[in-house]
N, C-alpha and C. Protein backbone atom coordinates (compact mmCIF):
# COMPACT_ATOMS: atom_id res chain seq x y z
N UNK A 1 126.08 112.87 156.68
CA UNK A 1 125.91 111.57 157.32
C UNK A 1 126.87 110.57 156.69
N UNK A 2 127.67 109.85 157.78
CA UNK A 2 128.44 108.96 156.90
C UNK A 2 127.64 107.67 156.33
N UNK A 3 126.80 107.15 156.63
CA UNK A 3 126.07 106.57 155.98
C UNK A 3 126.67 104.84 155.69
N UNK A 4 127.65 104.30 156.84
CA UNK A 4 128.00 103.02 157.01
C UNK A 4 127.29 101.68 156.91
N UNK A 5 127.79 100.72 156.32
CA UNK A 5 126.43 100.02 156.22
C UNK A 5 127.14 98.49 157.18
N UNK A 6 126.29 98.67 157.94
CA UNK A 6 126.82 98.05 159.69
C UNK A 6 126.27 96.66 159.77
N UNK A 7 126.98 95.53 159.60
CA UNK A 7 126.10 94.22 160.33
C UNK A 7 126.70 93.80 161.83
N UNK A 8 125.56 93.48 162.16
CA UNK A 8 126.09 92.47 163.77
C UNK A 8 126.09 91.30 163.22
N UNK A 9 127.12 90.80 164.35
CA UNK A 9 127.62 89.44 164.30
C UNK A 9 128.78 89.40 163.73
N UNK A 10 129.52 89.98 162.97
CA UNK A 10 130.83 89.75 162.46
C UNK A 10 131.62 88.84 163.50
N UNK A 11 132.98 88.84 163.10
CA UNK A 11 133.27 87.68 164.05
C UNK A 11 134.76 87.54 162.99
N UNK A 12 136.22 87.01 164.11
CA UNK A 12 136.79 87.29 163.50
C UNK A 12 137.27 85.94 162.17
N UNK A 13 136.72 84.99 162.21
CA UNK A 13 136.60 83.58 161.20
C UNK A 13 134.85 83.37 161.45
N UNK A 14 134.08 83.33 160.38
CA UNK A 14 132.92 82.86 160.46
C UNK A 14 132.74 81.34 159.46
N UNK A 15 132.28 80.58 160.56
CA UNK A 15 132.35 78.70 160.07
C UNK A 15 131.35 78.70 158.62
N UNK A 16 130.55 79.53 158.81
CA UNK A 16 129.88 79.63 157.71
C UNK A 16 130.08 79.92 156.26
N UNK A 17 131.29 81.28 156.53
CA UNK A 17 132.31 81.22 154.95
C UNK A 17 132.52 80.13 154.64
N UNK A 18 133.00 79.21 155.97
CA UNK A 18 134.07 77.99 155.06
C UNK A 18 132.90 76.98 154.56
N UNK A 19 132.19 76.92 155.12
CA UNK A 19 131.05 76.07 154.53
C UNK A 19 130.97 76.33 153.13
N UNK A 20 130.36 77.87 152.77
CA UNK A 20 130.08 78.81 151.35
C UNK A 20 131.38 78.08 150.51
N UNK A 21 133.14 78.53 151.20
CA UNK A 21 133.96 77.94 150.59
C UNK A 21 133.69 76.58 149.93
N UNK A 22 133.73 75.88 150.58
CA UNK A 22 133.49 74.13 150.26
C UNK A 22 132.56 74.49 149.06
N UNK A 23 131.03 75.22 149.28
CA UNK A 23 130.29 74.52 148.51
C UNK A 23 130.84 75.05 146.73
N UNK A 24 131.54 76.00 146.69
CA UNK A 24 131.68 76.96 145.20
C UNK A 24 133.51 76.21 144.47
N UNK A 25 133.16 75.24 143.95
CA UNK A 25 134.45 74.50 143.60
C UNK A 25 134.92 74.84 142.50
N UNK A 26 135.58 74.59 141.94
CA UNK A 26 135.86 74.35 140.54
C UNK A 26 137.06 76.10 140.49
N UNK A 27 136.86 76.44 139.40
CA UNK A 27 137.73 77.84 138.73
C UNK A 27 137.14 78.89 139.09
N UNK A 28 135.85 78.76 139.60
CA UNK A 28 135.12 80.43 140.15
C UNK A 28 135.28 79.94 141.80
N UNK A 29 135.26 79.07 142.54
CA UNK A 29 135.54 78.62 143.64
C UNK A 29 136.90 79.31 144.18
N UNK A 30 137.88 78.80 143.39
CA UNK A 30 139.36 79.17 143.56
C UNK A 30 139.05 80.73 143.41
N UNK A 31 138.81 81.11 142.22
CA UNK A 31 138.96 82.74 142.49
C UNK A 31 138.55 83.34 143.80
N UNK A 32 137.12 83.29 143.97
CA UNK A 32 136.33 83.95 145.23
C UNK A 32 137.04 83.36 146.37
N UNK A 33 137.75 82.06 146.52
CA UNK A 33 138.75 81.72 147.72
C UNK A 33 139.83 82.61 148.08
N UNK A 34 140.43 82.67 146.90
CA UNK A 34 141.75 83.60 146.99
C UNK A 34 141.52 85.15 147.34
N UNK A 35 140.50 85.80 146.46
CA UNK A 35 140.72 86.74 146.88
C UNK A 35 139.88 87.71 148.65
N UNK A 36 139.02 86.14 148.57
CA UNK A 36 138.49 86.47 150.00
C UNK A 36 139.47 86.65 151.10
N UNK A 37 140.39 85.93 150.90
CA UNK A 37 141.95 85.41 151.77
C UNK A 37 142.65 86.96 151.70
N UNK A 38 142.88 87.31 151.07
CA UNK A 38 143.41 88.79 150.48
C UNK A 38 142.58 89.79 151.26
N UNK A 39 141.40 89.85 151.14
CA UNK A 39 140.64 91.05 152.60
C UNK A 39 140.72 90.26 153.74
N UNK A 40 140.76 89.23 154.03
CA UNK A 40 141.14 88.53 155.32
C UNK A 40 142.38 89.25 155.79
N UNK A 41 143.39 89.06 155.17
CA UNK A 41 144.87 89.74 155.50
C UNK A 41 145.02 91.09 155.64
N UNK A 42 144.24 91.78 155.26
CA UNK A 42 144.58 93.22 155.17
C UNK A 42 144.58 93.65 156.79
N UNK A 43 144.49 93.26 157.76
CA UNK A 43 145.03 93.92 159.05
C UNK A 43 144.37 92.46 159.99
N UNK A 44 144.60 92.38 161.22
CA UNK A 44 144.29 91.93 162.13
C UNK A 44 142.81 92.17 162.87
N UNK A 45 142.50 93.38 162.40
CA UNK A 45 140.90 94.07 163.03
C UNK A 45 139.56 93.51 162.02
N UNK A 46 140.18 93.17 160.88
CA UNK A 46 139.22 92.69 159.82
C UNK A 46 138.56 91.36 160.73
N UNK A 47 136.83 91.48 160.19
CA UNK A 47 136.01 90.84 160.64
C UNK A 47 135.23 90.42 159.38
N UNK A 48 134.82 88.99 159.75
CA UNK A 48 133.87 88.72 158.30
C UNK A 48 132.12 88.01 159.08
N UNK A 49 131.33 87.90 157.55
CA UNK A 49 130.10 87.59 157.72
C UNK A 49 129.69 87.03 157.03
N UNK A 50 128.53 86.26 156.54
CA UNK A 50 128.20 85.71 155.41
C UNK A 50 126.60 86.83 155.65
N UNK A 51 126.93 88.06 154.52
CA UNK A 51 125.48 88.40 154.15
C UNK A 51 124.81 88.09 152.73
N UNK A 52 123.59 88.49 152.38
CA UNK A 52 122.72 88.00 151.63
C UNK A 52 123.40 86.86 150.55
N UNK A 53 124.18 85.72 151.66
CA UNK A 53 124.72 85.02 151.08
C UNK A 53 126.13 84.70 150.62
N UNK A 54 126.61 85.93 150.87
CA UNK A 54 128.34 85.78 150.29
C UNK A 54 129.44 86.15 151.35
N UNK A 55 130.46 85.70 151.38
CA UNK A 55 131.12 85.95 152.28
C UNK A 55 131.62 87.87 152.47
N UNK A 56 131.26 88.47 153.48
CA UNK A 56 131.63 89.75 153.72
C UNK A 56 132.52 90.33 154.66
N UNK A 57 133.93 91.05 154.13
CA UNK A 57 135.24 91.14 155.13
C UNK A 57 134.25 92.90 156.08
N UNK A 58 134.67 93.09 157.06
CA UNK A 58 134.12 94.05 157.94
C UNK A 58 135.35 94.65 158.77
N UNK A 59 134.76 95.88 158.99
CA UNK A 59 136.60 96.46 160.23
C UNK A 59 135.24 96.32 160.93
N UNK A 60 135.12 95.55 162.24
CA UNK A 60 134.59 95.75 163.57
C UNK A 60 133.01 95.33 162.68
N UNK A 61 132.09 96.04 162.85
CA UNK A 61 130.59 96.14 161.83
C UNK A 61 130.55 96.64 160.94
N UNK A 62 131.27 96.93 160.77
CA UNK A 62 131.19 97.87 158.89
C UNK A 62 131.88 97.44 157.65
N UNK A 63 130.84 96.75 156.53
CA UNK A 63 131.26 96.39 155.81
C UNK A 63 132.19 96.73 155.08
N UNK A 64 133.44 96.30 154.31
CA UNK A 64 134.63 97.10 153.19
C UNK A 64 134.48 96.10 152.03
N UNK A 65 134.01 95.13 152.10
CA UNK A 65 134.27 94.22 150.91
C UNK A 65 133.46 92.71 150.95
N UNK A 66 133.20 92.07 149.71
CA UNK A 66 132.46 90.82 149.55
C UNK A 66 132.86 90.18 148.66
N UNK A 67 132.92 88.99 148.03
CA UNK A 67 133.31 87.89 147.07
C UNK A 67 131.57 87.51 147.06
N UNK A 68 131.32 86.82 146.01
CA UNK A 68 130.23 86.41 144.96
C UNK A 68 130.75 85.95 143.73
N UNK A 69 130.41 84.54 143.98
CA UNK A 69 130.24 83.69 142.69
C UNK A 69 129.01 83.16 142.05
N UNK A 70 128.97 83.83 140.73
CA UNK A 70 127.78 83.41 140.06
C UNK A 70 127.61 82.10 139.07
N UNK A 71 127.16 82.14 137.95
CA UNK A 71 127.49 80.83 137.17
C UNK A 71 128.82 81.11 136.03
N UNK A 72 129.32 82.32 135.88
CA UNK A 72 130.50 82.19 134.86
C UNK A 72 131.71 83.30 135.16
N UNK A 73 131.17 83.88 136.38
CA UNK A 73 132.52 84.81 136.51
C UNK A 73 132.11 85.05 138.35
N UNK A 74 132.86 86.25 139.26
CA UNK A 74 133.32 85.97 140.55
C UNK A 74 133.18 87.58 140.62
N UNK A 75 132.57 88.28 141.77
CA UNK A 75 131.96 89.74 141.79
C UNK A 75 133.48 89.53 143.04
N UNK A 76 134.01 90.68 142.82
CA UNK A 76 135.24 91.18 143.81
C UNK A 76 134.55 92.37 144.40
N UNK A 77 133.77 92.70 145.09
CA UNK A 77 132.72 93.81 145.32
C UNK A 77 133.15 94.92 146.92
N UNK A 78 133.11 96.13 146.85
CA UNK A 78 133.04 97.20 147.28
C UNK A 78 131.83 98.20 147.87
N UNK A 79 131.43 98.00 149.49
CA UNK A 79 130.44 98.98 149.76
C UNK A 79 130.83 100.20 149.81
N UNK A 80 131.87 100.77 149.58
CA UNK A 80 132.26 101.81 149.65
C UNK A 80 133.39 102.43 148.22
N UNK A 81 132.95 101.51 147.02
CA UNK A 81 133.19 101.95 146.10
C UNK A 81 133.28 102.89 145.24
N UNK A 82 132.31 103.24 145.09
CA UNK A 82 132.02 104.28 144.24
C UNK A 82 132.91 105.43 144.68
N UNK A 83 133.59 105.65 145.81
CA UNK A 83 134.09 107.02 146.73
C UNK A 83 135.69 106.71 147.05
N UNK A 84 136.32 105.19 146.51
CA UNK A 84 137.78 105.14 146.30
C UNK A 84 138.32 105.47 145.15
N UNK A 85 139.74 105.64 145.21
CA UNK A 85 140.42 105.51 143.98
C UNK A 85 140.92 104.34 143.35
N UNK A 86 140.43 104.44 142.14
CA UNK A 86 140.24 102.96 140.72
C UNK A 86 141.07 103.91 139.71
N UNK A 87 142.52 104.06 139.44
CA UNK A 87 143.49 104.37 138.60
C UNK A 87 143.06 104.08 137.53
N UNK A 88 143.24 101.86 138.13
CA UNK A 88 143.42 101.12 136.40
C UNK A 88 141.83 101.07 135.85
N UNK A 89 141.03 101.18 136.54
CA UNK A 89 139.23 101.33 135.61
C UNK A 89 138.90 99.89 135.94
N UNK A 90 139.11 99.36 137.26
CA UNK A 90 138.52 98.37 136.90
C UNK A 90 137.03 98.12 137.71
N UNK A 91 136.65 98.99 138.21
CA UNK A 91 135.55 99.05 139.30
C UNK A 91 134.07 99.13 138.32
N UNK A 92 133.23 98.38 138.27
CA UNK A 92 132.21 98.47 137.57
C UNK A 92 130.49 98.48 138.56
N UNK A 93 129.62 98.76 137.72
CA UNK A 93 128.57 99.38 138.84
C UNK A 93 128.10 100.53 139.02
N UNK A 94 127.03 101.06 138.76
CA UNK A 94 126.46 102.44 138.96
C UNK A 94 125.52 103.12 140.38
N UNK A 95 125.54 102.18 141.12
CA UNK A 95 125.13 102.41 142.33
C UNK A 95 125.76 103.68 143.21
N UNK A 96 124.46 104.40 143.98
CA UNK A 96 125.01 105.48 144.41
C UNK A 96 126.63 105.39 145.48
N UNK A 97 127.23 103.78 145.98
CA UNK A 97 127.84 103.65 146.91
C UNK A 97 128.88 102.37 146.47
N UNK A 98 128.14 101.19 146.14
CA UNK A 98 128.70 100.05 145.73
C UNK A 98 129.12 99.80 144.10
N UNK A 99 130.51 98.96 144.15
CA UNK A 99 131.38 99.04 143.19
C UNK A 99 131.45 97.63 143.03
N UNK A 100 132.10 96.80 141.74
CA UNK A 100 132.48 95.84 141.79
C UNK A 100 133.52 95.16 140.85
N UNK A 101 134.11 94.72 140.69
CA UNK A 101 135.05 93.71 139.96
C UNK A 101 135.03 92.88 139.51
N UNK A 102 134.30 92.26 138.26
CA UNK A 102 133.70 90.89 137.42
C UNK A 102 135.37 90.08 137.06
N UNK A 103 135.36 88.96 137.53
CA UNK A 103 136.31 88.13 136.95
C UNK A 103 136.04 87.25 136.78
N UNK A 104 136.85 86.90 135.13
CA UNK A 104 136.21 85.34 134.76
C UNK A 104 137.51 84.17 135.01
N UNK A 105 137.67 83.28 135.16
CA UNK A 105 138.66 82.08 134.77
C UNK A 105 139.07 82.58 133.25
N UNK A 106 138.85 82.83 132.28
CA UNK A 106 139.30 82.77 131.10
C UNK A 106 139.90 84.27 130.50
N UNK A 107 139.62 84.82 131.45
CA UNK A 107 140.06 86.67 131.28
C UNK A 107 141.43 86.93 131.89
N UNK A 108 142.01 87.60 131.27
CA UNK A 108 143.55 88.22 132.12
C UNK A 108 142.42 89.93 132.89
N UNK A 109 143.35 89.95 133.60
CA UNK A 109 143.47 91.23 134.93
C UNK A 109 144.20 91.61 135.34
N UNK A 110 144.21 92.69 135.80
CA UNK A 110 145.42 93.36 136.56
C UNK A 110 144.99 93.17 138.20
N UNK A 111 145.63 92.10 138.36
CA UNK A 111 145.80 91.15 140.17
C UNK A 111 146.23 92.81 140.98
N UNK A 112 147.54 92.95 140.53
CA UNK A 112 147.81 93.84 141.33
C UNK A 112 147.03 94.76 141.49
N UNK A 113 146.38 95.70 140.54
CA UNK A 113 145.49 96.87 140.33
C UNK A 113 144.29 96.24 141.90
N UNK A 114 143.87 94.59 141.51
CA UNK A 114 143.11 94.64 142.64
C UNK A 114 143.29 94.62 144.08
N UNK A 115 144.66 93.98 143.82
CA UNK A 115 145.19 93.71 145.46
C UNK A 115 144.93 95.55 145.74
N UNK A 116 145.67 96.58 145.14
CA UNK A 116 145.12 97.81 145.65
C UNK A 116 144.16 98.40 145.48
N UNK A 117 143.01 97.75 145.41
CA UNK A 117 141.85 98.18 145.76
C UNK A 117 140.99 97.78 146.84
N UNK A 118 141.69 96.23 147.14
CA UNK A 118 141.34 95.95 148.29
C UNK A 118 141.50 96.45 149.42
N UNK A 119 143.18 96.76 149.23
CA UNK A 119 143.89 97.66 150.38
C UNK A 119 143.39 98.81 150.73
N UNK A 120 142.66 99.42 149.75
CA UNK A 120 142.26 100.72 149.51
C UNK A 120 141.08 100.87 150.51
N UNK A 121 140.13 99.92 149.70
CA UNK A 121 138.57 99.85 150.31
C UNK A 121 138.93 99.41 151.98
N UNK A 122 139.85 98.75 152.56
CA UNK A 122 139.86 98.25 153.98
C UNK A 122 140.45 99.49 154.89
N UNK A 123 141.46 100.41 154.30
CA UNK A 123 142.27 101.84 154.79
C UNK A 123 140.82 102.53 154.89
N UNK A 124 140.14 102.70 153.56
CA UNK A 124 139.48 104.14 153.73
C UNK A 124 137.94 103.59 154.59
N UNK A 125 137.74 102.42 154.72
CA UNK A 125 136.88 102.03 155.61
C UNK A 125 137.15 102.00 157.46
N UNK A 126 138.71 101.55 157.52
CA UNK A 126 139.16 101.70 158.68
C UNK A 126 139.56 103.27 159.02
N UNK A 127 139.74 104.14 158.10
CA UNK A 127 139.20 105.59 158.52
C UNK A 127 138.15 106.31 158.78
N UNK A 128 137.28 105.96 158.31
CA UNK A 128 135.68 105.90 158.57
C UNK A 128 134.94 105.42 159.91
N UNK A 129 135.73 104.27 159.96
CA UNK A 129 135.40 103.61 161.59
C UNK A 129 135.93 104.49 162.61
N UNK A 130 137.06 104.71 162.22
CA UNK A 130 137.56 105.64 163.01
C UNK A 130 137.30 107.02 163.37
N UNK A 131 137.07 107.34 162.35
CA UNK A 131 136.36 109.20 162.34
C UNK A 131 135.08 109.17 163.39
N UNK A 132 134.26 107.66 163.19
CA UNK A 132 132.51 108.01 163.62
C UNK A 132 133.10 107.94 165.02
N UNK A 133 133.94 107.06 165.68
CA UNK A 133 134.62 106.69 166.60
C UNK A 133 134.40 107.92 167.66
N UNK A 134 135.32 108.84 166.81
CA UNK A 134 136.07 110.33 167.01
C UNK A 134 134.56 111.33 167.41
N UNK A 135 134.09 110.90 166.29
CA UNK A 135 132.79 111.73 165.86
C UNK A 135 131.52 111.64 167.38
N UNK A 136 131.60 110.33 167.93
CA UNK A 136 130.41 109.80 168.93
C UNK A 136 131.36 110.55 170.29
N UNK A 137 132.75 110.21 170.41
CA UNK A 137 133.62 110.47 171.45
C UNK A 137 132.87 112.07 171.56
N UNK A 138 133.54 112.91 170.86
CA UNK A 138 133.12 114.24 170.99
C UNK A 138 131.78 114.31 171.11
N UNK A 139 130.54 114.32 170.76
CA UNK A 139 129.17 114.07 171.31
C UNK A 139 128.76 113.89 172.99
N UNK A 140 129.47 112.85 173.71
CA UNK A 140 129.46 112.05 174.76
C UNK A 140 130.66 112.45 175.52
N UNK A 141 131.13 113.60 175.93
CA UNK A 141 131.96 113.57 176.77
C UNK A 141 132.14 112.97 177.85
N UNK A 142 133.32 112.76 178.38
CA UNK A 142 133.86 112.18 179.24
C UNK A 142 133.30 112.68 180.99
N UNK A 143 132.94 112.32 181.50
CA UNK A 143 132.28 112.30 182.78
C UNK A 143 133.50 112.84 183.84
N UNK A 144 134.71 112.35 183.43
CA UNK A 144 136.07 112.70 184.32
C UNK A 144 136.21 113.92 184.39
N UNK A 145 136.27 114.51 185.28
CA UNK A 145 137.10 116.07 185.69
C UNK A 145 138.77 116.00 184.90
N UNK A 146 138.98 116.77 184.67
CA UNK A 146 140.18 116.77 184.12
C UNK A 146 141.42 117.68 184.86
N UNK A 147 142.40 116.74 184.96
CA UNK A 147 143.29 117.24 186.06
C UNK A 147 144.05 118.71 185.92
C-alpha cells in the first residue's frame, strides 16, 4: 500500500499561509518564509495548505513537505522522509514515515544539502502521484474499443 497522506483543498496560493506568514516575524519568521518559497518553486504542479497549523507544499493532494516555527528554532519537515536520500545526515525524527530538519537563527547548515532534500522529497512524491495515477488507470480500464 502506498500509504499517501492526502488533504483536500490544496490550492495553488493559499491566503491563509500568508496570513501564518505575517503572523511568525522576527529570525524564525524569515527562515520558515524562505524556505517555504523553496517548495513553492520546485515545479508549477506544487499545491499548498495550511494543516494542523503550518503551512503544507502538496503535488495535487499529497503532501511532500511543511515549515513550522516554534519558540527557538524552524521544523523544515518531510511526510515522506524517512524513505529519501539524506547523504549530509541532516533529517531528524524516528517516525515510521516523517522526517525533519531543526534550524536555529544562530546555527550554521548546509542550505544546499537542504535545497536537495527538498527537491528530493517533491521528485519522489511527484513519482508516487504518478505511479497511484498509473496504478488506478490499470484497475479501471478504458471503456473505448481500441482501434
Amino acid at each position: 500500500m502506498n500509504q499517501l497522506l492526502r488533504f483536500s483543498g490544496s490550492v495553488q496560493r493559499d491566503p491563509g499561509i500568508e496570513t501564518w506568514m505575517k503572523a511568525h516575524t522576527g529570525d524564525l519568521g524569515v527562515i520558515a518564509q524562505h524556505w517555504f518559497e523553496v517548495m513553492r518553486k520546485c515545479g508549477g504542479d506544487v499545491r499548498e495548505l495550511l494543516h494542523d497549523g503550518h503551512p503544507t507544499a502538496c503535488i495535487a493532494d499529497a503532501a511532500f513537505g511543511y515549515v513550522n516555527a516554534f519558540k527557538a528554532h524552524v521544523n523544515v519537515g518531510f511526510f515522506r522522509g524517512a524513505e529519501i536520500a539524506d547523504p549530509e545526515g541532516l533529517l531528524e525524527g524516528t517516525g515510521k514515515f516523517m522526517r525533519h530538519v531543526k534550524l536555529r537563527p544562530d546555527r550554521d547548515f548546509n542550505a544546499t544539502a537542504l535545497r536537495k532534500l527538498i527537491d528530493t522529497a517533491y521528485t519522489d512524491m511527484k513519482e508516487r502521484v504518478q505511479a497511484e495515477s498509473q496504478r488506478a488507470r490499470s484497475c479501471y480500464p478504458s471503456n473505448e474499443k481500441q482501434a
